[in-house]
C-alpha atoms as a PDB file:
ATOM      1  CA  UNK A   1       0.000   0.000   0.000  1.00  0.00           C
ATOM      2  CA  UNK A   2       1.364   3.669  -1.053  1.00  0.00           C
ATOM      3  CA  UNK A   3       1.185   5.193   2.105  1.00  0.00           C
ATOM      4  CA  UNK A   4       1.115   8.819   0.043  1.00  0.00           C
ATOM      5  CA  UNK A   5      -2.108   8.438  -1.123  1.00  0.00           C
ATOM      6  CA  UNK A   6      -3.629   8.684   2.098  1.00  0.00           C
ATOM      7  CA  UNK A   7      -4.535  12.056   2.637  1.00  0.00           C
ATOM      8  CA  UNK A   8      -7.517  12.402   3.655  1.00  0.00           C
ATOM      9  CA  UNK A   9      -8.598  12.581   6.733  1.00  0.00           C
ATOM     10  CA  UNK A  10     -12.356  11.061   8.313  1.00  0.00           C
ATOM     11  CA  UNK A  11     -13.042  10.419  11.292  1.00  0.00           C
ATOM     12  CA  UNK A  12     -14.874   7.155  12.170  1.00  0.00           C
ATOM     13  CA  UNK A  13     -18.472   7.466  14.414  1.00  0.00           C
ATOM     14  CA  UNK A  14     -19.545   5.179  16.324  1.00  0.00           C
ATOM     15  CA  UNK A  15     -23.351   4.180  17.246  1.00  0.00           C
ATOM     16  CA  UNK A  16     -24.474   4.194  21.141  1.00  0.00           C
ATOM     17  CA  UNK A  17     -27.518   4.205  23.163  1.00  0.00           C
ATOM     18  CA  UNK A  18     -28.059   6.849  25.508  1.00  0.00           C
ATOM     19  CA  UNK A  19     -30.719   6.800  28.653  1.00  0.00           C
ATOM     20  CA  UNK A  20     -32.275   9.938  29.737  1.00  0.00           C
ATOM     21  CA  UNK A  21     -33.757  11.094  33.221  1.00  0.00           C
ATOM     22  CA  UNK A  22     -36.771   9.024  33.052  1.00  0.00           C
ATOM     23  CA  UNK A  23     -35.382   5.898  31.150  1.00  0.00           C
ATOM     24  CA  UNK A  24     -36.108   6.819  27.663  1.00  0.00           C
ATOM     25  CA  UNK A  25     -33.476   5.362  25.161  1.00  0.00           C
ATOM     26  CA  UNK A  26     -32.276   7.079  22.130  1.00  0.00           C
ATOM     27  CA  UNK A  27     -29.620   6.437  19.695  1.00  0.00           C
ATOM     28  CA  UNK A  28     -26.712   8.913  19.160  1.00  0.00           C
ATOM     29  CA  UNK A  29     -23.471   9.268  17.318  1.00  0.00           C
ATOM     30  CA  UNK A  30     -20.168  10.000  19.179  1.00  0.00           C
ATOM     31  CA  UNK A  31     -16.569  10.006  17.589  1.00  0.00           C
ATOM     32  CA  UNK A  32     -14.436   6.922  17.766  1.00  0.00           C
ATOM     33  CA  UNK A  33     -11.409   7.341  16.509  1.00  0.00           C
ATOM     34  CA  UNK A  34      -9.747   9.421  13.227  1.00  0.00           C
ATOM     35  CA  UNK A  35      -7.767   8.324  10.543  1.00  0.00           C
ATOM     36  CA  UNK A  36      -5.936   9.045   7.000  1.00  0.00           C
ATOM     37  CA  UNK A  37      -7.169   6.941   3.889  1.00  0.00           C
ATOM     38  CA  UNK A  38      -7.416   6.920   0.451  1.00  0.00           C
ATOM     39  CA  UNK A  39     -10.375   8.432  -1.454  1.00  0.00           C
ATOM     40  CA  UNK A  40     -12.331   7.087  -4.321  1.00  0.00           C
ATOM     41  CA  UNK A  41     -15.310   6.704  -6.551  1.00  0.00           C
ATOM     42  CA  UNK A  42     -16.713  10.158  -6.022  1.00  0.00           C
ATOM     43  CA  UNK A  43     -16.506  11.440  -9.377  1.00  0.00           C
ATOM     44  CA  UNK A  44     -19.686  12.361 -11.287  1.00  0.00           C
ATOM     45  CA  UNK A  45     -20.442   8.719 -12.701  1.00  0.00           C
ATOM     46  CA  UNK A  46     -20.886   6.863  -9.127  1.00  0.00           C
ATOM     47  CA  UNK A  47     -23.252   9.761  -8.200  1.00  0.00           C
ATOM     48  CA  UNK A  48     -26.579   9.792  -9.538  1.00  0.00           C
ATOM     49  CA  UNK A  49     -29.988  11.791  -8.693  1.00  0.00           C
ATOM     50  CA  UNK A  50     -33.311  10.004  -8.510  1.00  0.00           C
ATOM     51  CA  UNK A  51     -36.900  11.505  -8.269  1.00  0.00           C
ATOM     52  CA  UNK A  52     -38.337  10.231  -4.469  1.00  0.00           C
ATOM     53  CA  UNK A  53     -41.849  11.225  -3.997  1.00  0.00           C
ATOM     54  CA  UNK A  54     -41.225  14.641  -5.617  1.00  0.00           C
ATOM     55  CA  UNK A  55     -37.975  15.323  -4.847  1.00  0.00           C
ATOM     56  CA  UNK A  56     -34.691  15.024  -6.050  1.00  0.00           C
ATOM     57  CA  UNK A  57     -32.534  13.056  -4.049  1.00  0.00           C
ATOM     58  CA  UNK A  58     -28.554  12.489  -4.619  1.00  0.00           C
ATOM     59  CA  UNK A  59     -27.209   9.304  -4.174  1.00  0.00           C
ATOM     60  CA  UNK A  60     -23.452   9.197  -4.277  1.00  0.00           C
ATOM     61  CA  UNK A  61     -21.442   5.925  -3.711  1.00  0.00           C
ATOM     62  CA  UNK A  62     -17.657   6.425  -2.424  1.00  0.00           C
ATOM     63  CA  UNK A  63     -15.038   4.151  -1.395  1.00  0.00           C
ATOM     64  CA  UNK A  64     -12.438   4.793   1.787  1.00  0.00           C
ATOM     65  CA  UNK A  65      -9.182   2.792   1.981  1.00  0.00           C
ATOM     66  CA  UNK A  66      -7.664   2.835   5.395  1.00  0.00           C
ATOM     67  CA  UNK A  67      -4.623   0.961   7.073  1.00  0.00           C
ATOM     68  CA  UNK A  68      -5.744  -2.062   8.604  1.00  0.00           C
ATOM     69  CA  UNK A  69      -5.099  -1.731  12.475  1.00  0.00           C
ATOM     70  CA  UNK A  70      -7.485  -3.056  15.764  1.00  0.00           C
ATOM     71  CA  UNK A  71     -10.046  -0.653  15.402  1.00  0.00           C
ATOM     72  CA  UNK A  72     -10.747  -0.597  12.287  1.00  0.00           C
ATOM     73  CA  UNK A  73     -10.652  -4.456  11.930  1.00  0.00           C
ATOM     74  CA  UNK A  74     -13.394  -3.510  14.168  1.00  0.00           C
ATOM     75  CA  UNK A  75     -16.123  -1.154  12.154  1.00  0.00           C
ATOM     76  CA  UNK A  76     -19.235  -2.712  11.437  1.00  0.00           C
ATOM     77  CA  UNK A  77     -21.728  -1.511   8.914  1.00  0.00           C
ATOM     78  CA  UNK A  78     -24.786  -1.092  11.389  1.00  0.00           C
ATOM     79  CA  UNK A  79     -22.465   0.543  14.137  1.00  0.00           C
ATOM     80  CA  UNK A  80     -20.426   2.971  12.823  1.00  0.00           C
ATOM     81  CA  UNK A  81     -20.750   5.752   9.678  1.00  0.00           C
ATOM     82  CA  UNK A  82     -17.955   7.329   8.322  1.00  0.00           C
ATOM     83  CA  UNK A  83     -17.633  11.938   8.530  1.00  0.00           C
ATOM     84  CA  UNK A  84     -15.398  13.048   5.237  1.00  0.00           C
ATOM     85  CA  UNK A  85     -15.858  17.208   4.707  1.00  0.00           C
ATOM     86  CA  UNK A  86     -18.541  17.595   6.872  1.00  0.00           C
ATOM     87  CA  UNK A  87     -20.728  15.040   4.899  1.00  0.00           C
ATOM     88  CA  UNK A  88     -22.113  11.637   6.476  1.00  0.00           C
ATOM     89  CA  UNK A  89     -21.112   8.699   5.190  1.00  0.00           C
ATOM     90  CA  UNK A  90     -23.094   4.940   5.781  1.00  0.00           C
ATOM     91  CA  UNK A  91     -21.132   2.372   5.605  1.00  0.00           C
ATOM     92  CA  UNK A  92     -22.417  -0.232   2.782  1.00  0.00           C
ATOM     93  CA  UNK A  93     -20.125  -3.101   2.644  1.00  0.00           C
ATOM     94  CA  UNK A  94     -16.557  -3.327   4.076  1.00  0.00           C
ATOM     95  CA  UNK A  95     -13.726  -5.134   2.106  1.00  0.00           C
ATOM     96  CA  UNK A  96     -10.660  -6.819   3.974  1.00  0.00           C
ATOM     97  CA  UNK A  97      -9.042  -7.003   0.958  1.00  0.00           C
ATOM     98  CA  UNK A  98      -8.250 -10.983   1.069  1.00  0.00           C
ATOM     99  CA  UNK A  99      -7.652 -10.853   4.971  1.00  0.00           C
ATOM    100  CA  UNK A 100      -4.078 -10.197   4.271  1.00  0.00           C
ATOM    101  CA  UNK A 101      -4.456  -7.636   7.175  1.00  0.00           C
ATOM    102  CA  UNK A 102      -2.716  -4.598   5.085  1.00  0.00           C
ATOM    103  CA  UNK A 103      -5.984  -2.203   4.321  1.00  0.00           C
ATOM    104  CA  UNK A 104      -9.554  -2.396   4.807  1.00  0.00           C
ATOM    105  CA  UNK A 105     -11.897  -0.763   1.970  1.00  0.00           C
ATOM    106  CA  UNK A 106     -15.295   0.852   3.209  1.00  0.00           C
ATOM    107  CA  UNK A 107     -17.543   1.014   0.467  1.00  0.00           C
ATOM    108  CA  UNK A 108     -20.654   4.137   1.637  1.00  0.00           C
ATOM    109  CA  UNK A 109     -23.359   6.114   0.877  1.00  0.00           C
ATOM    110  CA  UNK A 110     -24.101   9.337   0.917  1.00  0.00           C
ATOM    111  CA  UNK A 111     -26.506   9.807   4.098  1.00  0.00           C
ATOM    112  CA  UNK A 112     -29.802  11.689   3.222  1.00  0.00           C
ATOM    113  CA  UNK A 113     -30.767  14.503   5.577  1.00  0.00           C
END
């Protein structure tokens, strides 16, 4: 792996469950941990725009490549989501690249707010 081409920086979130005063449970998002990885797939012909209900809606795929280390040998797709630039990213499918325990892909979605 080129270790120049990572150089850009996301931070991983991670998914918890938070009680209030009187026992109700929501979900929330708190930081986890920050790394450097390689960016790609976010050039025009991954992205697309569909009509939902009257609205136009962007969908836009992307793919993160990050060092393989504990924690993110770690990420799940339902517990964690991935910040680049201020966007939110889902995570779709991750990739160990053959287990060979060198880089981890995250494939992701654009998050719709």
């Amino acid at each position: 792996m080129e270790i120049s081409l990572l150089n850009q920086r996301i931070t991983f979130q991670q998914n918890t469950i938070l009680t209030d005063h009187i026992g109700n449970h929501r979900n929330s998002w708190e930081n986890d941990f920050s790394c450097y990885a390689t960016v790609g797939g976010e050039s025009g012909r991954n992205g697309k725009e569909t009509a939902v209900a009257g609205t136009v809606v962007e969908d836009t795929d992307i793919s993160f490549t990050v060092r393989w280390c504990g924690q993110t040998a770690n990420v799940g797709t339902t517990s964690h989501r991935i910040i680049f630039k201020d966007e939110i990213y889902n995570i779709v499918s991750i990739d160990h690249m053959n287990y060979k325990k060198k880089c981890i892909k995250f494939r992701c979605r654009k998050a719709r707010r």
